[in-house]
C-alpha atoms as a PDB file:
ATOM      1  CA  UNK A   1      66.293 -50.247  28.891  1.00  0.00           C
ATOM      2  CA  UNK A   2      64.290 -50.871  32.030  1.00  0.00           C
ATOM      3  CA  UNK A   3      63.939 -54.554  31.914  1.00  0.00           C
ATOM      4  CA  UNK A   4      61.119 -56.400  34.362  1.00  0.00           C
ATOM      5  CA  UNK A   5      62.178 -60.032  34.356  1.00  0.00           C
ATOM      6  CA  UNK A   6      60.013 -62.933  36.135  1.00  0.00           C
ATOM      7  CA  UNK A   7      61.406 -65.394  38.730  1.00  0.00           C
ATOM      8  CA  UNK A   8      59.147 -68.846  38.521  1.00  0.00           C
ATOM      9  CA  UNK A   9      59.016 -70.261  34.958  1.00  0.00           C
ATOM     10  CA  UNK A  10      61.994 -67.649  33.131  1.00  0.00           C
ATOM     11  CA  UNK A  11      65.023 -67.944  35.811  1.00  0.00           C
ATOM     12  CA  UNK A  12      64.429 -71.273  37.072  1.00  0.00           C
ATOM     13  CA  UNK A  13      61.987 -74.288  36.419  1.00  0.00           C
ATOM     14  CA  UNK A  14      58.822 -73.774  37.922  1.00  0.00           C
ATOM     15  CA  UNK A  15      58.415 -75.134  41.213  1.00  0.00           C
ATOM     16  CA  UNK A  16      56.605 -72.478  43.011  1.00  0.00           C
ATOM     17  CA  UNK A  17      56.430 -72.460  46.224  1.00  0.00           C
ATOM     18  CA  UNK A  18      59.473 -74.249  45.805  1.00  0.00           C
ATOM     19  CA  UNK A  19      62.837 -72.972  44.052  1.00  0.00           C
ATOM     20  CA  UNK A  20      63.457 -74.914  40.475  1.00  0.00           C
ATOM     21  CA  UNK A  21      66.224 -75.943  38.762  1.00  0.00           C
ATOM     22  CA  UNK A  22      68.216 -73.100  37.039  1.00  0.00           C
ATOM     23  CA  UNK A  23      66.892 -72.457  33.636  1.00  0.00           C
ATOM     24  CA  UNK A  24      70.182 -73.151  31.485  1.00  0.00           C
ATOM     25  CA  UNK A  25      71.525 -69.202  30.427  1.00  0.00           C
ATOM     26  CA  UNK A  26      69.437 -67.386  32.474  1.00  0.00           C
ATOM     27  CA  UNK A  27      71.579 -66.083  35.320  1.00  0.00           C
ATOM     28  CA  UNK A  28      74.299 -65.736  32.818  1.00  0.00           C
ATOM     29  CA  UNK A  29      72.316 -63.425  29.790  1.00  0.00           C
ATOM     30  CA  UNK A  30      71.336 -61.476  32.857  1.00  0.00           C
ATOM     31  CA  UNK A  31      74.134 -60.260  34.343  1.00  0.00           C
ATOM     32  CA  UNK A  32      75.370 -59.909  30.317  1.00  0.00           C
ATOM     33  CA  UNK A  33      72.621 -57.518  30.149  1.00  0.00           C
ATOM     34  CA  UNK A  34      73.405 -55.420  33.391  1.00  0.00           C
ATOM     35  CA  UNK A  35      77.091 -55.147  32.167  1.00  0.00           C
ATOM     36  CA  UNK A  36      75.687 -53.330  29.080  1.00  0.00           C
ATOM     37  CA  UNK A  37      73.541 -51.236  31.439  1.00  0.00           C
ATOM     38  CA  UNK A  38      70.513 -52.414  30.971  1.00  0.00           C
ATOM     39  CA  UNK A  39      68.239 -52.251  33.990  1.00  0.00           C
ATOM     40  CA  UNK A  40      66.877 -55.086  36.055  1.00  0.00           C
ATOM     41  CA  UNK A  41      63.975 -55.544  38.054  1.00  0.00           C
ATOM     42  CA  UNK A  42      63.102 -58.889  39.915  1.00  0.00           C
ATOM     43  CA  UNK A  43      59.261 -59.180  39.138  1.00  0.00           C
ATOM     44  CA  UNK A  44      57.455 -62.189  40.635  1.00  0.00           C
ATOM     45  CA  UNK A  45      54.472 -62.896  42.469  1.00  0.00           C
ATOM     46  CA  UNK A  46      56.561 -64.115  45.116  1.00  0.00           C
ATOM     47  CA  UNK A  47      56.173 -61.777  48.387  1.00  0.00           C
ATOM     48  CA  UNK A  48      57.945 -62.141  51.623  1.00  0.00           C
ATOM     49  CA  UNK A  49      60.210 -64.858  52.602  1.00  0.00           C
ATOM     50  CA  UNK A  50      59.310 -66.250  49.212  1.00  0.00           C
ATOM     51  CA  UNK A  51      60.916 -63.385  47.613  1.00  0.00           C
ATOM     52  CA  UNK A  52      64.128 -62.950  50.247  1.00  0.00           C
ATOM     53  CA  UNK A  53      64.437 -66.667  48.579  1.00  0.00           C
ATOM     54  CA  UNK A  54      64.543 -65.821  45.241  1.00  0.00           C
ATOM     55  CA  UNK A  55      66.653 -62.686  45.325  1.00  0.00           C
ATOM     56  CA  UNK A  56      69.030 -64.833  47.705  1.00  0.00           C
ATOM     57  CA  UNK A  57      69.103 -67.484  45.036  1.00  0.00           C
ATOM     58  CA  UNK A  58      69.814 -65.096  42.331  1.00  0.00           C
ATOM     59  CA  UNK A  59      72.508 -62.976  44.791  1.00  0.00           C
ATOM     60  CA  UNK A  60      74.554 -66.178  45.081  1.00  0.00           C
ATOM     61  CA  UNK A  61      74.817 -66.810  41.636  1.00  0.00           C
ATOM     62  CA  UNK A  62      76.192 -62.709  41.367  1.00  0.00           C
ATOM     63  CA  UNK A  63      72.769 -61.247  39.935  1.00  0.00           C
ATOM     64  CA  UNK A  64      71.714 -58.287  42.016  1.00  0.00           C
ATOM     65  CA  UNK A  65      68.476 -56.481  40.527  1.00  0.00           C
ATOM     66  CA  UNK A  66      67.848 -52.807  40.620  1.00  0.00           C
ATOM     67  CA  UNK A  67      64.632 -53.375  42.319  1.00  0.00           C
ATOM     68  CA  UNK A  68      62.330 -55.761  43.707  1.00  0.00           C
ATOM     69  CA  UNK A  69      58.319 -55.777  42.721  1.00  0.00           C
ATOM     70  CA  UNK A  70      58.792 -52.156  42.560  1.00  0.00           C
ATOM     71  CA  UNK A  71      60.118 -49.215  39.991  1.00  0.00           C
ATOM     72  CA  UNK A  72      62.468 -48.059  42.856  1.00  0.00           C
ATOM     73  CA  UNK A  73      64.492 -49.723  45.924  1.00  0.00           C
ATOM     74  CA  UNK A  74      62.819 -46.811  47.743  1.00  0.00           C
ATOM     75  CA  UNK A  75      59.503 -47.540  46.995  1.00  0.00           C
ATOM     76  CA  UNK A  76      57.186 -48.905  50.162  1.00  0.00           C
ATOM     77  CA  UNK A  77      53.817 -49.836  51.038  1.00  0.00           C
ATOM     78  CA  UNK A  78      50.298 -49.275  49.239  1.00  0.00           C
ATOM     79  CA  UNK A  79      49.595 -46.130  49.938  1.00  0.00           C
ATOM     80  CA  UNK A  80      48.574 -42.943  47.623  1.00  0.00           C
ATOM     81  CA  UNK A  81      50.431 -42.841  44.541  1.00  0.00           C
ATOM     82  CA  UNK A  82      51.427 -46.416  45.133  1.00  0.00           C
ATOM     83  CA  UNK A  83      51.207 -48.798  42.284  1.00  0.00           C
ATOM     84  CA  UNK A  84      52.712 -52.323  41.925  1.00  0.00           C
ATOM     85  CA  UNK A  85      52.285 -51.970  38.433  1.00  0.00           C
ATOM     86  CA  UNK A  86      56.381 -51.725  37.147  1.00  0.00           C
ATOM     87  CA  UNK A  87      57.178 -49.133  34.546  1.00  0.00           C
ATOM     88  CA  UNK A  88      59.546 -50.929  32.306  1.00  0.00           C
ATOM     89  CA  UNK A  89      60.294 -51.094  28.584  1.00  0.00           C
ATOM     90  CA  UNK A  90      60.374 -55.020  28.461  1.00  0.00           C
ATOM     91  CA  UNK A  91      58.714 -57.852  30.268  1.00  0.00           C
ATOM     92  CA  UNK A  92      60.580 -61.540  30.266  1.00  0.00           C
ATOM     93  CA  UNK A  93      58.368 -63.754  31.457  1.00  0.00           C
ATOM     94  CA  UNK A  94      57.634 -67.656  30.719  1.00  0.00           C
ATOM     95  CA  UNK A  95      53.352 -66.482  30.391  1.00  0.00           C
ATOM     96  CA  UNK A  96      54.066 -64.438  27.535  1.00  0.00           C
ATOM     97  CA  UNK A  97      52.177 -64.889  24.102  1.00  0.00           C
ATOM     98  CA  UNK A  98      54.236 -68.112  22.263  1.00  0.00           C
ATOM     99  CA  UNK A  99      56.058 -68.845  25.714  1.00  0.00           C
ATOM    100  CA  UNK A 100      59.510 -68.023  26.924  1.00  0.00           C
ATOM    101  CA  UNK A 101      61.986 -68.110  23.768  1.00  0.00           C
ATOM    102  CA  UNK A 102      65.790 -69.783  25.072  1.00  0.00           C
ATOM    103  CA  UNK A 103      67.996 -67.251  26.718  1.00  0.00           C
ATOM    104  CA  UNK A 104      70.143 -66.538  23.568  1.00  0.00           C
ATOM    105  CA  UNK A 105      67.715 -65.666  21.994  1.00  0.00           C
ATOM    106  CA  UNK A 106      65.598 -63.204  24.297  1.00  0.00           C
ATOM    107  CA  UNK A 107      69.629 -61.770  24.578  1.00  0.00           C
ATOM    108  CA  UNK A 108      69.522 -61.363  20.809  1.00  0.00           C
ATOM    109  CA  UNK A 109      66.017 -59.766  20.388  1.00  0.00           C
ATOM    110  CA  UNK A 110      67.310 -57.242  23.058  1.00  0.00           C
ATOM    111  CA  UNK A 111      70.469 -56.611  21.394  1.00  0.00           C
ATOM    112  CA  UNK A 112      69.356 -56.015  18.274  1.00  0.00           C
ATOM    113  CA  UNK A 113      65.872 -54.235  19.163  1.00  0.00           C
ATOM    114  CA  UNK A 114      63.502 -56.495  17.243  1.00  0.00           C
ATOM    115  CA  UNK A 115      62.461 -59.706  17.348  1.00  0.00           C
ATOM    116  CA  UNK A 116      60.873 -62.271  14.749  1.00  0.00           C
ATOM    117  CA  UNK A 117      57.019 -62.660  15.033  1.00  0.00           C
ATOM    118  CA  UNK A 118      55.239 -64.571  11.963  1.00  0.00           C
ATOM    119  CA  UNK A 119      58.323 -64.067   9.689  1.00  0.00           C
ATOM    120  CA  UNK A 120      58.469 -60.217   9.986  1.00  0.00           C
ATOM    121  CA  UNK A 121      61.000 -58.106  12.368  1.00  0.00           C
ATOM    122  CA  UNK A 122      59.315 -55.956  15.058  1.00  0.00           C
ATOM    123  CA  UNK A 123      60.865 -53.249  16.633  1.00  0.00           C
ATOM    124  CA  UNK A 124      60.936 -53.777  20.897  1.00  0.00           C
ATOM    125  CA  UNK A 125      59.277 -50.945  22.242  1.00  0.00           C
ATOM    126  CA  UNK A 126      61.584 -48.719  24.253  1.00  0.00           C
ATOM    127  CA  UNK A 127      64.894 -49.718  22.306  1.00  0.00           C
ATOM    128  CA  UNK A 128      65.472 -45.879  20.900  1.00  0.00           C
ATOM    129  CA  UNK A 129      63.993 -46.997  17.615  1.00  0.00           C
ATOM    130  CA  UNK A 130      60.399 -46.638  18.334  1.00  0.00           C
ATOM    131  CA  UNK A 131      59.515 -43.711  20.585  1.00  0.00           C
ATOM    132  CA  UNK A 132      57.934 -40.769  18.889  1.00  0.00           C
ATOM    133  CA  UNK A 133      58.951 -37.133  19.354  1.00  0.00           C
ATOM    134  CA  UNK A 134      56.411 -36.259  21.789  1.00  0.00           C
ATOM    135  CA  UNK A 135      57.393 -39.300  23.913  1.00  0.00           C
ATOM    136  CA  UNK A 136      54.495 -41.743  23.441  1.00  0.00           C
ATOM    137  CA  UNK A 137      54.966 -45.147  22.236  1.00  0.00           C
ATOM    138  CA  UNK A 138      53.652 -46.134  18.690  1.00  0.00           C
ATOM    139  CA  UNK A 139      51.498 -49.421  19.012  1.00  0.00           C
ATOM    140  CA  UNK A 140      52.116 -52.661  17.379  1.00  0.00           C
ATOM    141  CA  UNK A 141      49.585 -52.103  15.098  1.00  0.00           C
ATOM    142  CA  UNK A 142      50.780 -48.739  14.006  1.00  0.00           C
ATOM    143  CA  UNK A 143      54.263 -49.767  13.452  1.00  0.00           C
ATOM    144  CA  UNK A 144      53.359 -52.703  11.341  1.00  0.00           C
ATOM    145  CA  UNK A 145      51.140 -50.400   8.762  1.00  0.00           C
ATOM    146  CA  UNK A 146      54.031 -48.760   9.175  1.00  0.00           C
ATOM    147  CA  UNK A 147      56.465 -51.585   8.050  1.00  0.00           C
ATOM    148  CA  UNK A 148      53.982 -52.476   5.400  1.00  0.00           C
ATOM    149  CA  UNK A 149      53.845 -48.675   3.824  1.00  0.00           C
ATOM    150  CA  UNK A 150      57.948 -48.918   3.433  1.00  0.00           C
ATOM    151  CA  UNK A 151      57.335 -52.051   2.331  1.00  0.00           C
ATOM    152  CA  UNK A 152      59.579 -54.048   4.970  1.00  0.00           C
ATOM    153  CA  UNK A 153      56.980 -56.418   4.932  1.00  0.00           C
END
């Protein structure tokens, strides 16, 4: 999977401008992730020198991304057919809806394609398990009725 993971908040404590503390795990369930070839892309608000400081921090500790703020290392500028928007399958960020779970277990939601939401299992998007033939992803809401027609729910 194509993995966008957030700086500020999910690596380390937020401090912004300012580097954190190392959130415990983080670092570590990373670079687990890249050694099952997952892919990695730094993305942060941080621009500039802010961001040569984050991707320095994270080099140091032996966590090199794919790509920085972008889709591709290639990718430059804001011109036509530029977007910042990342195409990834996942998003790990400390904003998201109920917060940012502990490392362990974002690294066992990704490992096992689904994580726990109200008691129920839901698939992660992009894992293999949920893409339809034609290539378009299901929505939440369709897989659930889904669930609930098998009765997995």
């Amino acid at each position: 999977m194509i993995i966008a993971v957030d700086f500020d908040g999910t690596i380390v404590e937020h401090e912004y401008p300012k580097i954190g503390k190392e959130i415990p795990f983080a670092i570590d369930t990373l670079k687990k992730l890249q050694e099952e070839q997952h892919i990695l892309i730094l993305w942060s608000v941080r621009e500039g020198q802010l961001l040569e400081e984050a991707i320095a921090f994270c080099r140091e500790r032996g966590l090199e991304f794919y790509a920085e703020n972008r889709n591709f290392p290639e990718e430059h500028g804001r011109g036509k057919g530029y977007s910042r928007k990342l195409k990834a399958d996942l998003f790990i960020d400390d904003r998201n809806l109920g917060g940012l779970p502990d490392w362990g277990v974002i690294y066992q939601m990704i490992k096992n394609g689904s994580y726990r939401c109200g008691g129920f299992d839901i698939p992660i998007e992009g894992h293999g398990k949920t893409r339809r033939a034609s290539g378009k992803k299901k929505n939440i809401f369709l897989r659930i009725g889904e669930a609930i027609d098998k009765g997995e729910f």
